[in-house]
C-alpha atoms as a PDB file:
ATOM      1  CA  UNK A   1      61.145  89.359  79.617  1.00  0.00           C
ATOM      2  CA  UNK A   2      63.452  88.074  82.216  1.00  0.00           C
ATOM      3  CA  UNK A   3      64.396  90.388  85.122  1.00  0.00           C
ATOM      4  CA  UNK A   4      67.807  90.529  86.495  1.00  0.00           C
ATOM      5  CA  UNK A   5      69.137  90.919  89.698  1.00  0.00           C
ATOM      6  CA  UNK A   6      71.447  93.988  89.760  1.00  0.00           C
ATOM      7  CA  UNK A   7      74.351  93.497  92.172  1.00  0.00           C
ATOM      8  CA  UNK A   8      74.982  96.356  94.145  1.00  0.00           C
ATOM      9  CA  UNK A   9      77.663  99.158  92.998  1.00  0.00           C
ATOM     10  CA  UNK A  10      81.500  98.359  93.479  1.00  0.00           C
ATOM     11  CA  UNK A  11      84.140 100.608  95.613  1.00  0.00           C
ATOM     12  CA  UNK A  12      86.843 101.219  92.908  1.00  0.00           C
ATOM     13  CA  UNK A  13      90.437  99.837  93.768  1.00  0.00           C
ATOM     14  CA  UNK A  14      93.162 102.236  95.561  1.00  0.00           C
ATOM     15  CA  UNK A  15      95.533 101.316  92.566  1.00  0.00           C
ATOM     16  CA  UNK A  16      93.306 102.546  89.862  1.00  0.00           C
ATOM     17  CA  UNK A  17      91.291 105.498  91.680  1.00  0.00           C
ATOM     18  CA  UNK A  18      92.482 108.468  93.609  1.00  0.00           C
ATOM     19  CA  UNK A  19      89.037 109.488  95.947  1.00  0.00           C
ATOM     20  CA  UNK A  20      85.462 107.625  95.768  1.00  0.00           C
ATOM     21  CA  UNK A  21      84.522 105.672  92.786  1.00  0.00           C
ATOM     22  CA  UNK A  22      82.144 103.116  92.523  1.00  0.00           C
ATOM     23  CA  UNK A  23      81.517 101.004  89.153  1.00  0.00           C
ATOM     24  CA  UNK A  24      78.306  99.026  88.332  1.00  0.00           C
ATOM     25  CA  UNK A  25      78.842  95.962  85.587  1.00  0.00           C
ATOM     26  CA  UNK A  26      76.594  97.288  82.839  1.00  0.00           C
ATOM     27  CA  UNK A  27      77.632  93.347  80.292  1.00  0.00           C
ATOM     28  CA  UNK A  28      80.414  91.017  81.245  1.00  0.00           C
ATOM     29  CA  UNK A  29      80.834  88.792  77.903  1.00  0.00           C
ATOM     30  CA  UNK A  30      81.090  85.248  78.332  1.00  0.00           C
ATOM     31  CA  UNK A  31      84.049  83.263  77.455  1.00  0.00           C
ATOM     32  CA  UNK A  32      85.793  83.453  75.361  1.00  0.00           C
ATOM     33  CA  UNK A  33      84.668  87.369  75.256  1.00  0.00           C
ATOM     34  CA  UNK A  34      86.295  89.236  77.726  1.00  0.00           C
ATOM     35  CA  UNK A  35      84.671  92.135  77.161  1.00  0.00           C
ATOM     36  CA  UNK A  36      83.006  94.475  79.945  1.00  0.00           C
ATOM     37  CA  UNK A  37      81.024  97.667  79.819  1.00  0.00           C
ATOM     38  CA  UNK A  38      81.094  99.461  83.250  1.00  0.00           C
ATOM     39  CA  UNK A  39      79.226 102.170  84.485  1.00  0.00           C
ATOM     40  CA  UNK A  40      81.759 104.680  86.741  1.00  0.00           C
ATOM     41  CA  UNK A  41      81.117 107.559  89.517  1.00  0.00           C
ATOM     42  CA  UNK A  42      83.324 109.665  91.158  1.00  0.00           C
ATOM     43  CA  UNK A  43      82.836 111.870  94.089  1.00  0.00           C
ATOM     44  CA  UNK A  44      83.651 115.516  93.876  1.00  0.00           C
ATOM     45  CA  UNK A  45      87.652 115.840  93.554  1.00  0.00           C
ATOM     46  CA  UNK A  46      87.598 111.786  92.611  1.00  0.00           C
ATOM     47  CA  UNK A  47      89.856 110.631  89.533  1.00  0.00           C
ATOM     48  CA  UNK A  48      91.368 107.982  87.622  1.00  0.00           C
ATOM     49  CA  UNK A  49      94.855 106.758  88.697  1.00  0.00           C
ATOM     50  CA  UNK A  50      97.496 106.005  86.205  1.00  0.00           C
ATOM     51  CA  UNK A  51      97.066 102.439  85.097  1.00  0.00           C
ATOM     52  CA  UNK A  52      97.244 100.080  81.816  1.00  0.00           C
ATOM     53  CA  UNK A  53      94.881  98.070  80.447  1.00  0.00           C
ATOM     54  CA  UNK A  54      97.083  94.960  79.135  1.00  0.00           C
ATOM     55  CA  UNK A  55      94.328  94.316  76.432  1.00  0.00           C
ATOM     56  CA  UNK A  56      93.248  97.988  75.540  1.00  0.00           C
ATOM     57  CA  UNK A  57      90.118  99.789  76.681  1.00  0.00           C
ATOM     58  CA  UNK A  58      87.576 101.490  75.362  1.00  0.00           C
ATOM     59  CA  UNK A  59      85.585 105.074  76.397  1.00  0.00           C
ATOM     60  CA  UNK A  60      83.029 106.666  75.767  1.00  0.00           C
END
């Protein structure tokens, strides 16, 4: 088994989030993938901005 370093959580950007968010990379595919999985917190009040996703996206 091979242990990863975790890199530490991520402030989410102004233009995407209104209030604190904070996303941990969960998989990042490797080329040509461009898929991501994401982990994503919000503070109390916290929510998700209006924004596109020029590829689609995926919740769950």
């Amino acid at each position: 088994m091979e242990i990863l370093e975790q890199p530490p959580s991520t402030k989410g950007p102004a233009d995407m989030f209104a209030g604190d968010v904070w996303f941990d990379v969960i998989h990042r595919g490797e080329e040509p993938s461009r898929a991501r999985a994401n982990m994503v917190r919000f503070a109390p009040g916290a929510r998700t901005a209006w924004h596109s996703h020029g590829l689609g996206q995926t919740t769950s």
